[in-house]
N, C-alpha and C. Protein backbone atom coordinates (compact mmCIF):
# COMPACT_ATOMS: atom_id res chain seq x y z
N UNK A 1 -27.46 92.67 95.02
CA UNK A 1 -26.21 93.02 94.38
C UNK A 1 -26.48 93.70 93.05
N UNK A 2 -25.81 94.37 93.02
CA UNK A 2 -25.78 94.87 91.66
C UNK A 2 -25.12 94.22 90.26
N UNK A 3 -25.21 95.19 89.22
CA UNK A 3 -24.36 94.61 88.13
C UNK A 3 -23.08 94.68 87.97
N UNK A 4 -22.92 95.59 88.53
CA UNK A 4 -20.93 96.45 88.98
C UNK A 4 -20.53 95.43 89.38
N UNK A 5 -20.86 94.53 90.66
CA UNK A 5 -20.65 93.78 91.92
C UNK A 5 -21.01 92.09 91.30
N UNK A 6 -21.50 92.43 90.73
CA UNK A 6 -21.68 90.67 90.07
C UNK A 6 -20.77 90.50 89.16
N UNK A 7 -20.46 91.02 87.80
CA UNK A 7 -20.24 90.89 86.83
C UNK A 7 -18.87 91.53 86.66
N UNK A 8 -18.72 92.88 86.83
CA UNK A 8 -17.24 94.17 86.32
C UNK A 8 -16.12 93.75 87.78
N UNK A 9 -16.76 93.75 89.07
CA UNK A 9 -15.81 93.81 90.15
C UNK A 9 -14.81 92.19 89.48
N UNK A 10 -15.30 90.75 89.89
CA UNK A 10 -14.69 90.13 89.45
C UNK A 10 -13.68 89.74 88.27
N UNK A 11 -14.20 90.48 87.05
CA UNK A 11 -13.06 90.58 85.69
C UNK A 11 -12.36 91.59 86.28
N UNK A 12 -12.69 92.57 87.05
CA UNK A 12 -11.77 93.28 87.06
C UNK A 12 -10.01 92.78 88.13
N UNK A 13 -10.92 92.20 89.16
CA UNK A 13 -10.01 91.03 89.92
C UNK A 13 -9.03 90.30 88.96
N UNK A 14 -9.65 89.16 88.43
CA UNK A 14 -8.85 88.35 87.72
C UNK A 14 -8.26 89.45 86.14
N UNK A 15 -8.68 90.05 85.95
CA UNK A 15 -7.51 90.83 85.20
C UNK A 15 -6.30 91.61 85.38
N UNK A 16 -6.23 91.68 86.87
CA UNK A 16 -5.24 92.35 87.54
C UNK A 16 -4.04 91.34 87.67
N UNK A 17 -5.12 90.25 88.06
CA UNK A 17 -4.07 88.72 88.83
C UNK A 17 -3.27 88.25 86.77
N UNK A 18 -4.31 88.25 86.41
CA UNK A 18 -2.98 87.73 84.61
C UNK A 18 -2.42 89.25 84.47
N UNK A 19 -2.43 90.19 84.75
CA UNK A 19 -1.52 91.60 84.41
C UNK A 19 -0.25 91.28 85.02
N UNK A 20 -0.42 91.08 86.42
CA UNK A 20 0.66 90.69 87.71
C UNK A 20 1.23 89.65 87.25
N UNK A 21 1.21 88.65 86.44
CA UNK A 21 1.61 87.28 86.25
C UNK A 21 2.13 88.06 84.61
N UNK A 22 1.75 88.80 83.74
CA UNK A 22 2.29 88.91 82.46
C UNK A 22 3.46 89.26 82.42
N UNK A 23 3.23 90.27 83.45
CA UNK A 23 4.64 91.63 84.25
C UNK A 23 5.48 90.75 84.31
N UNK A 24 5.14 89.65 85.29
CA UNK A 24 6.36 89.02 85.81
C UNK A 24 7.44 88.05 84.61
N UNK A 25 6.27 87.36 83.91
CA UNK A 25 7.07 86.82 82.43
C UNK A 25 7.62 87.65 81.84
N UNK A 26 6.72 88.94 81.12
CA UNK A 26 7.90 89.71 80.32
C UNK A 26 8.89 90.21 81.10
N UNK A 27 9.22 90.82 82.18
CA UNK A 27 9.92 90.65 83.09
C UNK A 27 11.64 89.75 82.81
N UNK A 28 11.21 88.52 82.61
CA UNK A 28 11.84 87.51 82.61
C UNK A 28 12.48 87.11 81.25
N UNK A 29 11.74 87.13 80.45
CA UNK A 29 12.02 87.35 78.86
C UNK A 29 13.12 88.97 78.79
N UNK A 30 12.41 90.03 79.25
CA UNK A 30 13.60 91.14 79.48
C UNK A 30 14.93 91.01 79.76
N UNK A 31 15.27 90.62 81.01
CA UNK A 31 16.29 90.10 81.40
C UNK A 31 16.81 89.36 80.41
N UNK A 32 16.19 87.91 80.12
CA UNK A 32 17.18 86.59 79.15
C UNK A 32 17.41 87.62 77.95
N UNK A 33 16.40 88.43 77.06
CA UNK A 33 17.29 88.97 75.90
C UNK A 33 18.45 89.61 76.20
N UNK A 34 18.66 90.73 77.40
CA UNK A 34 19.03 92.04 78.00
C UNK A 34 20.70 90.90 77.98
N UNK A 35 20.68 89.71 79.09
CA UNK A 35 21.61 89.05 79.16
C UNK A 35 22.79 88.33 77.84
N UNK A 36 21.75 87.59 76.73
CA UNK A 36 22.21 87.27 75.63
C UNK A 36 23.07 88.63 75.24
N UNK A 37 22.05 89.55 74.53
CA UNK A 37 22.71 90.52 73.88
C UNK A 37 23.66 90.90 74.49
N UNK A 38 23.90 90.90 75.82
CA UNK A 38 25.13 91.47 76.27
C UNK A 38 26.18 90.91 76.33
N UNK A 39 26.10 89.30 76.05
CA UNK A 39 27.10 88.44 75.61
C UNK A 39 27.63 88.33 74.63
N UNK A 40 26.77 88.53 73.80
CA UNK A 40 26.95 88.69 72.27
C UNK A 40 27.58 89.73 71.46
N UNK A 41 26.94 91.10 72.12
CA UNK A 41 27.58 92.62 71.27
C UNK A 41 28.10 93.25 72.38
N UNK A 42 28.71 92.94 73.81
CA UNK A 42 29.17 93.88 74.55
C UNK A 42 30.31 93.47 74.78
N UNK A 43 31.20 94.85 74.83
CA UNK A 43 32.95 94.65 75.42
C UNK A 43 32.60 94.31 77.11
N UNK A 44 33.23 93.83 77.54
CA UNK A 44 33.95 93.65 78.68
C UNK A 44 33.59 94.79 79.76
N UNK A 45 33.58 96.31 79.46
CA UNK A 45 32.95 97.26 80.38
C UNK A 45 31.75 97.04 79.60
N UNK A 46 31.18 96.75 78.98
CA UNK A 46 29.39 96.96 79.31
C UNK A 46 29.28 97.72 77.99
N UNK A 47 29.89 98.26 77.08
CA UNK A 47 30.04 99.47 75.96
C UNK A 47 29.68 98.14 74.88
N UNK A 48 28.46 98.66 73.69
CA UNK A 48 27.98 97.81 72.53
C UNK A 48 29.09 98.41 71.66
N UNK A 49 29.45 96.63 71.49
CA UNK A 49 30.33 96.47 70.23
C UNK A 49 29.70 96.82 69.29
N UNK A 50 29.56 97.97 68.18
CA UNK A 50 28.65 98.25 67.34
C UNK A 50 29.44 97.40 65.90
N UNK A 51 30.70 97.38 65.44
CA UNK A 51 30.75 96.76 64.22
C UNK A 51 30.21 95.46 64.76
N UNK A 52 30.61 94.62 65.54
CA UNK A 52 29.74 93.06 65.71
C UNK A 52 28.64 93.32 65.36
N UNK A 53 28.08 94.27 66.22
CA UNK A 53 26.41 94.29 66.00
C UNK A 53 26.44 94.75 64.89
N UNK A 54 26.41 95.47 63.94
CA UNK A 54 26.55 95.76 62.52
C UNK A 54 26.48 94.37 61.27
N UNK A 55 27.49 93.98 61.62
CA UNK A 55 28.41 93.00 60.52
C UNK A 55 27.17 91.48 61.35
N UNK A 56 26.92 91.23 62.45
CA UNK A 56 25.70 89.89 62.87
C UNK A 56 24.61 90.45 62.06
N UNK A 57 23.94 92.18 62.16
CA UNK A 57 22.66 92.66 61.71
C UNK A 57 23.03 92.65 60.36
N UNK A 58 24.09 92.80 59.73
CA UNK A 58 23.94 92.45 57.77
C UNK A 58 24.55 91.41 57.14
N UNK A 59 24.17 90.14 58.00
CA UNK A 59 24.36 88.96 57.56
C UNK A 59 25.69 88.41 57.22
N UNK A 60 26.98 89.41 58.06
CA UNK A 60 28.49 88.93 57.78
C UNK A 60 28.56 87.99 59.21
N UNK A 61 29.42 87.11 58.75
CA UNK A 61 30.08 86.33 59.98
C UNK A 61 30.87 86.90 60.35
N UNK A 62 30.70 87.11 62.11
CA UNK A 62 31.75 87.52 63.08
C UNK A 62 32.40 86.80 63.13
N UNK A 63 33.85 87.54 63.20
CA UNK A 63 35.58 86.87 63.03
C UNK A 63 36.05 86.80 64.98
């Protein structure tokens, strides 16, 4: 065997398998922010409430 085949083939394996598994968390984290925020600063059709988001981003309390 070589050194390719001993040593690089295998990291290269298991670095694929935690890439495939990172994807899938941030993935998941994407979504939960994507969801919040859209609870938070979006009208009803889907359009960002920008004064909310404004007046939450400079520290006023939303009315």
């Amino acid at each position: 065997m070589t050194w390719y085949t001993e040593l690089i083939e295998p990291i290269g394996h298991s670095a694929q398998e935690k890439n495939e598994i990172y994807l899938q968390e941030y993935a998941k984290v994407i979504n939960k922010f994507t969801t919040e925020f859209s609870a938070q600063f979006c009208t009803e059709d889907g359009a960002i409430d920008w004064q909310r988001l404004v007046r939450f981003n400079s520290g006023i309390a939303a009315t």
